[in-house]
Protein backbone atom coordinates (compact mmCIF):
# COMPACT_ATOMS: atom_id res chain seq x y z
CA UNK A 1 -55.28 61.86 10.36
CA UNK A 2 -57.56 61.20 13.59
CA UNK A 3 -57.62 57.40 14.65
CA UNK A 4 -61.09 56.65 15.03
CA UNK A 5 -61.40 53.61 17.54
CA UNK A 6 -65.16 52.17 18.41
CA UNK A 7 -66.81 53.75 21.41
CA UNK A 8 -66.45 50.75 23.39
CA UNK A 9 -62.80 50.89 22.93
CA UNK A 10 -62.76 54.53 23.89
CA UNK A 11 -64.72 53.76 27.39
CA UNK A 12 -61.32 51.15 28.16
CA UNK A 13 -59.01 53.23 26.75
CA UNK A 14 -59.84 55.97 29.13
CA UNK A 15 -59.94 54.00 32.28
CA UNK A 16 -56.41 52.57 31.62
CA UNK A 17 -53.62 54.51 34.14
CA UNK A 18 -49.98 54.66 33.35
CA UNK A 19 -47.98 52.60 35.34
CA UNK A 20 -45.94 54.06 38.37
CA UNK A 21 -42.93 52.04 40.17
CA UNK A 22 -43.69 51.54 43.35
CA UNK A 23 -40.53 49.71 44.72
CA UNK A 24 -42.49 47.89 47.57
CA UNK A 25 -44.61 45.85 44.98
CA UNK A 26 -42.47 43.19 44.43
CA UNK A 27 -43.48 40.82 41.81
CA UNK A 28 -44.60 38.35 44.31
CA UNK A 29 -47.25 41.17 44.93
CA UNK A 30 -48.10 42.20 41.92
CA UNK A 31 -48.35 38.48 40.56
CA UNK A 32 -50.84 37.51 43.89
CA UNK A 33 -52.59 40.77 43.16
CA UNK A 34 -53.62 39.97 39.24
CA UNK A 35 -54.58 36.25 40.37
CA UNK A 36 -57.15 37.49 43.01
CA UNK A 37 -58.21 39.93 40.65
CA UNK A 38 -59.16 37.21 38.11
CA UNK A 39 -59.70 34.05 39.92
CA UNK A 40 -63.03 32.77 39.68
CA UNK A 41 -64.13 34.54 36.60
CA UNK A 42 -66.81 32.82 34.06
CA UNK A 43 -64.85 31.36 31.19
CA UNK A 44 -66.64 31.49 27.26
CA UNK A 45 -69.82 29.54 26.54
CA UNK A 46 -68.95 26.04 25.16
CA UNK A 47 -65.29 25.78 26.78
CA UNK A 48 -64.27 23.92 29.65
CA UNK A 49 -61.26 23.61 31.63
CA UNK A 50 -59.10 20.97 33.05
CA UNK A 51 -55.72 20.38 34.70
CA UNK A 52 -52.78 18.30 33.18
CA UNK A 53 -49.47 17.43 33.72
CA UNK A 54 -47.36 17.96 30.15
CA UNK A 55 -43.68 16.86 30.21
CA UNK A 56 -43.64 17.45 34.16
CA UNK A 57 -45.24 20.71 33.48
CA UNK A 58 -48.69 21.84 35.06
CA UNK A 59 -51.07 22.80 32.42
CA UNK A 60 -54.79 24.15 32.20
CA UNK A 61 -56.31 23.00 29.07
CA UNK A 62 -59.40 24.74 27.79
CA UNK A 63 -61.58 22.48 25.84
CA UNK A 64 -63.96 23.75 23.32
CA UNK A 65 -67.03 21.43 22.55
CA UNK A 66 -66.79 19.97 19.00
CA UNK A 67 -62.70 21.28 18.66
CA UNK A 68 -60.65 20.55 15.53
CA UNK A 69 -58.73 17.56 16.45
CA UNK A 70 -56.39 18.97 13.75
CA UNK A 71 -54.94 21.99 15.69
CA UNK A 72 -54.00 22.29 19.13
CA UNK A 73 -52.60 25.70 20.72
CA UNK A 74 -49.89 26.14 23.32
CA UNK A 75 -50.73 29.55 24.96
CA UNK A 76 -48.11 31.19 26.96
CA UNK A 77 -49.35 33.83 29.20
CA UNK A 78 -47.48 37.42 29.67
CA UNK A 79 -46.38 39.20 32.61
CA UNK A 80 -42.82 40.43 31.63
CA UNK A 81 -41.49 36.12 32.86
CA UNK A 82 -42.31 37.34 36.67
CA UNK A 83 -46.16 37.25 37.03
CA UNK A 84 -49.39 35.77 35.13
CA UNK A 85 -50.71 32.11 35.20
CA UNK A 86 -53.04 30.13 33.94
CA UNK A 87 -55.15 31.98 36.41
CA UNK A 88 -54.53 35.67 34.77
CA UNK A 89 -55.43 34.23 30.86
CA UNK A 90 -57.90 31.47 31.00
CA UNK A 91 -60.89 33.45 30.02
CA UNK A 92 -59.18 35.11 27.29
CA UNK A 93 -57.89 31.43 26.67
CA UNK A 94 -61.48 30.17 26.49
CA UNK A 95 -62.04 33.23 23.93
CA UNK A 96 -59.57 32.38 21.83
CA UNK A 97 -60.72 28.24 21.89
CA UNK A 98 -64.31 29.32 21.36
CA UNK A 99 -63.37 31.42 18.76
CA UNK A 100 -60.75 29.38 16.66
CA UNK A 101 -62.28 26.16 17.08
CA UNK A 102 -59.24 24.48 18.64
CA UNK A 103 -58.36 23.42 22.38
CA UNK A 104 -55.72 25.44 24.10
CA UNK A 105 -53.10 24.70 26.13
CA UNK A 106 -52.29 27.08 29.10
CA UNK A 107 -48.53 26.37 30.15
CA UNK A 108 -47.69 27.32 34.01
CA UNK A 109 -44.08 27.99 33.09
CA UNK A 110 -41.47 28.90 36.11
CA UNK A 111 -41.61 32.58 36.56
CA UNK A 112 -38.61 34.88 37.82
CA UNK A 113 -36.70 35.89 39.86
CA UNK A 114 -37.72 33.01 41.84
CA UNK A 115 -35.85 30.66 38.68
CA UNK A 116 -33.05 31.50 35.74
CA UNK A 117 -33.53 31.73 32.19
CA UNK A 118 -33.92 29.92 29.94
CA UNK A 119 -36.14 27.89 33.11
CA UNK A 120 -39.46 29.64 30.97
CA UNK A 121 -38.14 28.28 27.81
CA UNK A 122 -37.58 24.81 29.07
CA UNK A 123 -40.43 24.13 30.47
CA UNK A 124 -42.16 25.64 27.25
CA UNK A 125 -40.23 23.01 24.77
CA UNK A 126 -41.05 20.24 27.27
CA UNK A 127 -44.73 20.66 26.83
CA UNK A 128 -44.53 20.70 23.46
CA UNK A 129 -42.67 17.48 22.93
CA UNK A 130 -44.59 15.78 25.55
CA UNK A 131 -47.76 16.81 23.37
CA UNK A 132 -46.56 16.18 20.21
CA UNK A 133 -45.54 12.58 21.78
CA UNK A 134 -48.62 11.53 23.30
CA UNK A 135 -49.66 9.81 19.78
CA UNK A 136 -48.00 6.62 19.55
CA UNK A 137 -49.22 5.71 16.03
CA UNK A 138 -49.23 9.07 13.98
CA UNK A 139 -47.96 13.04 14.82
CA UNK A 140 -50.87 14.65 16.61
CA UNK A 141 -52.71 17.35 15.37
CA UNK A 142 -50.63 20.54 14.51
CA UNK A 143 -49.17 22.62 17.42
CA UNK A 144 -49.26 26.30 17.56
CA UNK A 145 -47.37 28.24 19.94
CA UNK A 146 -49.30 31.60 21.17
CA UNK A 147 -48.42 33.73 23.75
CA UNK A 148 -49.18 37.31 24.66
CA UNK A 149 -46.32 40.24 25.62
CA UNK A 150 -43.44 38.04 27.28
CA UNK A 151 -45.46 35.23 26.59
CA UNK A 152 -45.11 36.20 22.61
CA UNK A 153 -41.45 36.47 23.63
CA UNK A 154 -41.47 32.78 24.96
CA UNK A 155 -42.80 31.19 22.21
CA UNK A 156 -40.56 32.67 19.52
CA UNK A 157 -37.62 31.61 21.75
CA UNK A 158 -39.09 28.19 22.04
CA UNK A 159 -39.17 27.25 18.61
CA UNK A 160 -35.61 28.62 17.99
CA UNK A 161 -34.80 26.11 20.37
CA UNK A 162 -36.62 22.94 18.87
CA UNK A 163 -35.64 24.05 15.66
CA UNK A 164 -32.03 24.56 16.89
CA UNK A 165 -32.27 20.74 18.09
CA UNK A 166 -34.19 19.48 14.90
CA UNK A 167 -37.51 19.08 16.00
CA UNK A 168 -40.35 20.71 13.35
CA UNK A 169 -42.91 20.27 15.87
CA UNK A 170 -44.26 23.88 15.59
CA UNK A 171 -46.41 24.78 12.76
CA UNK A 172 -47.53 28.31 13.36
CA UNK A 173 -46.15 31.03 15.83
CA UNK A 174 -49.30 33.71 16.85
CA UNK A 175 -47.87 36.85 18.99
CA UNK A 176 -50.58 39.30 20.62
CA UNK A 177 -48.32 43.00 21.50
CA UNK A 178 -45.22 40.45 22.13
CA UNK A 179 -41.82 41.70 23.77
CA UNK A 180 -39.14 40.75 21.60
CA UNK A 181 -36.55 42.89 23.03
CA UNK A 182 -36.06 42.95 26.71
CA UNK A 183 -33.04 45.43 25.95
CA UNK A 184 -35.57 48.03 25.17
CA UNK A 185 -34.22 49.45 22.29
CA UNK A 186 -37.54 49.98 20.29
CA UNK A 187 -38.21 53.43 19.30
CA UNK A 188 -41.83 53.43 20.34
CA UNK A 189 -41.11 52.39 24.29
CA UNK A 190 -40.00 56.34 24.01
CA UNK A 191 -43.14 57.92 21.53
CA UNK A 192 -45.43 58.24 25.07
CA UNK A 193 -48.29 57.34 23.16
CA UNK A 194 -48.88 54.40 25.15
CA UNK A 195 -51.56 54.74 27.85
CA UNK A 196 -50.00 51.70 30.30
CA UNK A 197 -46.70 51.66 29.84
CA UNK A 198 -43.72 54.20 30.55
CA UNK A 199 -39.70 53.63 29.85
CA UNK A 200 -39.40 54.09 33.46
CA UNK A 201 -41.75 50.73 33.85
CA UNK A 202 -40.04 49.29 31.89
CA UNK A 203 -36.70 49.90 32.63
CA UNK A 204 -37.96 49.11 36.16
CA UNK A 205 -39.06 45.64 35.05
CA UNK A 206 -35.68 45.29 33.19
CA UNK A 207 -33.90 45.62 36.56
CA UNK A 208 -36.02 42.91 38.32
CA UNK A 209 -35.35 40.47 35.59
CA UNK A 210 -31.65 41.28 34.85
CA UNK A 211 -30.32 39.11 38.03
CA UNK A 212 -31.57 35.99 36.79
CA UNK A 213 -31.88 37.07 33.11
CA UNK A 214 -29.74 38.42 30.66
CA UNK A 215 -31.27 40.90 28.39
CA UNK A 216 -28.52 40.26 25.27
CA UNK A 217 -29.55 36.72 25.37
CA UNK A 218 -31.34 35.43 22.70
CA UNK A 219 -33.67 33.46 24.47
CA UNK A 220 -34.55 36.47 26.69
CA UNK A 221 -34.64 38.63 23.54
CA UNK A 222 -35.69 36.48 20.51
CA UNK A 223 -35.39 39.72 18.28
CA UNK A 224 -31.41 39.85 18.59
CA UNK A 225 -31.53 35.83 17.59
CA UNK A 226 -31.14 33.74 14.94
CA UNK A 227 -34.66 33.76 13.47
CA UNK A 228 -34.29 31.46 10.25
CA UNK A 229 -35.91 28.11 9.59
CA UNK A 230 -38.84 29.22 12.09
CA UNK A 231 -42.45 28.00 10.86
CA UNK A 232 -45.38 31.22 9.84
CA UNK A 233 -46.38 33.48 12.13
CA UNK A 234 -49.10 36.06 12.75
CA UNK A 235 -48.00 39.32 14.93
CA UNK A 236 -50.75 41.72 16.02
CA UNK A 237 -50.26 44.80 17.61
CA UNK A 238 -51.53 47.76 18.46
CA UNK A 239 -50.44 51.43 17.53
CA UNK A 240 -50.40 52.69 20.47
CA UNK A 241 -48.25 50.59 22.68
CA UNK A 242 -44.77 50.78 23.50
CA UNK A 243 -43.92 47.35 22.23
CA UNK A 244 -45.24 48.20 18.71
CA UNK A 245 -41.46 48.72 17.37
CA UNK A 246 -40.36 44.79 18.45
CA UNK A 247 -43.28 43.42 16.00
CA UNK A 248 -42.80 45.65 13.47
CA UNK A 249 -38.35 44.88 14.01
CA UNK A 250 -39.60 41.26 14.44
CA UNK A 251 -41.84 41.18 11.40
CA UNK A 252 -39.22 42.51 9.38
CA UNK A 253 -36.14 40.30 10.22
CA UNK A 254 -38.25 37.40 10.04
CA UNK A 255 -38.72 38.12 6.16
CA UNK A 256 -34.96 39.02 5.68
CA UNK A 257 -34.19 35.62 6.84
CA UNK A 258 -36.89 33.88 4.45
CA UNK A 259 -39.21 33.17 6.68
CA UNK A 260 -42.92 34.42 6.82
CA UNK A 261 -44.33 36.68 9.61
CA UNK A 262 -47.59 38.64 8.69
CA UNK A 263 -47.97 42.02 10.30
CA UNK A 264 -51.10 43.46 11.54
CA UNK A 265 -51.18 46.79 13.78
CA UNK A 266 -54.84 47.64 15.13
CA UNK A 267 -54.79 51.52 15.19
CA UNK A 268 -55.43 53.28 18.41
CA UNK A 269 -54.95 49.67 20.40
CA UNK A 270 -52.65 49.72 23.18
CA UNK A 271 -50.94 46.47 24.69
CA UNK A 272 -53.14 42.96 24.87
CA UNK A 273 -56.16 45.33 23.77
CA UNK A 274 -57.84 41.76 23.22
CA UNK A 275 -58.01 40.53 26.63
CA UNK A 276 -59.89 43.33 27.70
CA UNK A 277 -63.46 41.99 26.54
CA UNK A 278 -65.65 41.86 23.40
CA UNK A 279 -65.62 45.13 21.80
CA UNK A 280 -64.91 45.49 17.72
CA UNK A 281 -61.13 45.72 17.87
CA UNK A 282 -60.88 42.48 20.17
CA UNK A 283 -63.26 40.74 17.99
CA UNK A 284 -61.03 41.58 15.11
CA UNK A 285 -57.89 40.57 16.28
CA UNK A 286 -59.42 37.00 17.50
CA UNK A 287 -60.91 36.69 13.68
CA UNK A 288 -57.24 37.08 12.49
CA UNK A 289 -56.17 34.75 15.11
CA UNK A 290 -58.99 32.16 13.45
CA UNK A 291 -57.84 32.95 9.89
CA UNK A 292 -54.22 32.06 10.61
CA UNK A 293 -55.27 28.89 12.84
CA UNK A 294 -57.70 27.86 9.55
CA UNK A 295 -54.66 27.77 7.19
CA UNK A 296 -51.99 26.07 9.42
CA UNK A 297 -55.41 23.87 10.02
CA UNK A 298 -55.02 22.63 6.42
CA UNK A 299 -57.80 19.63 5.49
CA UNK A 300 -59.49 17.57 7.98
CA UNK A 301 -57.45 14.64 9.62
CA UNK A 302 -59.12 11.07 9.49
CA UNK A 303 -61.23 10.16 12.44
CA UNK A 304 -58.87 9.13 15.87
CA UNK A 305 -58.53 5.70 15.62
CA UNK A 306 -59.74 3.24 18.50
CA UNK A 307 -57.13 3.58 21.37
CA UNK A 308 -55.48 6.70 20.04
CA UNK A 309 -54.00 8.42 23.10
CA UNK A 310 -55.55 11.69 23.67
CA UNK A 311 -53.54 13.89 25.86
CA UNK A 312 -56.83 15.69 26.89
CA UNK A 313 -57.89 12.84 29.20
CA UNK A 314 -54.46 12.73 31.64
């Protein structure tokens, strides 16, 4: 059957270029090179942005006017743990606030090869307890962790490790085309339907990381883990992306370890298909994103008290 996509997704899909290695772009390159290409850009109508420090960490925050006070989202950026920022995501950051309702939380996490794993996952978990902290009298609103590609990767991995230490502090888990397997084993990396990505990218990529990174390890590679006792998430991917196998391997080991992961695969979407504007398929995916946010959002929370510490003001 033909995979009809909207026309608008068509026009991007058609300008995307599969990825060549170039050994000279190093991912000090390649990370300047997607900064300057974003820097600067307009972020949605009714956000704003600010910088914070979180558990030692620096942070961008995107505020939407009027957010939920009952959710707050912890976005971790992709970039395969060597390149993206805060820089890279926060207009698609701003999307997802504006869209959702809810503040979100860019993390600046330590990026290789210039650090070690599990560096990225440490700095992740020390955001999150330093936000779940920051109310003195009561547990702040609901965290979320959300991340995109390795960023998806991240935030699984970081709630293995808060659960692993006790801490229920996560509430919902929402992956956009996330990495769960930096061994590459996923049967789709090799269906060259994908119109970005190539096994000799990636393979490429797992070189660069393998010094300071070890594939096999479960924080690198949340799908070979131990994934009971996490809290719900939402996976979205597309069908035409290379990573499609690790949601769909993801989804399903989730489920044989009791837990609850809800699948969606956009057809004829390749990888972070949302960050690449408003066009129907984006719009979709950032509707599910709302739907899942609205039920971990549960009922209203009273009013903040007088002298309730909000984080948002560091």
């Amino acid at each position: 059957m033909e995979i009809v996509i909207s026309a608008e997704a068509a026009r991007i899909r058609d300008s995307l270029e599969l990825e060549t290695v170039d050994p000279a772009v190093t991912p000090q390159v390649e990370r300047r090179m997607w900064e300057e290409a974003a820097e600067g850009g307009p972020i949605a109508p009714g956000t704003s942005e600010k910088v914070v420090a979180l558990g030692g960490v620096h942070c961008v925050v995107i505020e939407r006017t009027n957010a939920s006070p009952s959710t707050s989202i912890v976005y971790l950026h992709g970039g395969g743990f060597t390149s993206g920022s805060p820089t890279t995501h926060r207009q698609f950051a701003s999307r997802v606030a504006a869209a959702v309702g809810s503040n979100v939380v860019l993390v600046d996490y330590r990026l290789l090869p210039e650090n070690v794993f599990p560096a990225p996952v440490d700095d992740v978990v020390a955001v999150v307890k330093a936000l779940a902290s920051s109310d003195l009298r009561r547990p702040l609103s609901k965290i979320l962790l959300a991340g995109d590609s390795s960023g998806a990767s991240l935030a699984v991995a970081a709630a293995c490790e808060l659960r692993d230490a006790g801490d229920s502090l996560v509430h919902g888990i929402i992956s956009i085309s996330g990495a769960f397997d930096a061994t590459l084993s996923g049967a789709s990396i090799d269906a060259g339907c994908d119109p970005q990505l190539s096994r000799a990218a990636l393979d490429h990529w797992k070189g660069v990381i393998s010094s300071c990174a070890d594939p096999t390890d479960p924080l690198v590679s949340p799908l070979l883990g131990d994934l009971r006792g996490l809290p719900q998430m939402l996976l979205l991917a597309g069908s035409c992306e290379a990573w499609l196998s690790d949601s769909v391997r993801l989804a399903d080991r989730v489920g044989q370890a009791g837990g609850d992961a809800t699948l969606e695969v956009f057809d004829g979407m390749w990888h972070v298909w949302p960050m690449y504007g408003d066009f129907p398929e984006a719009e979709a995916a950032l509707r599910s994103i709302g739907e899942f946010v609205g039920k971990a959002r549960g009922p209203a929370p009273d009013p903040l008290e007088p002298g309730r510490i909000n984080v948002f003001e560091c």
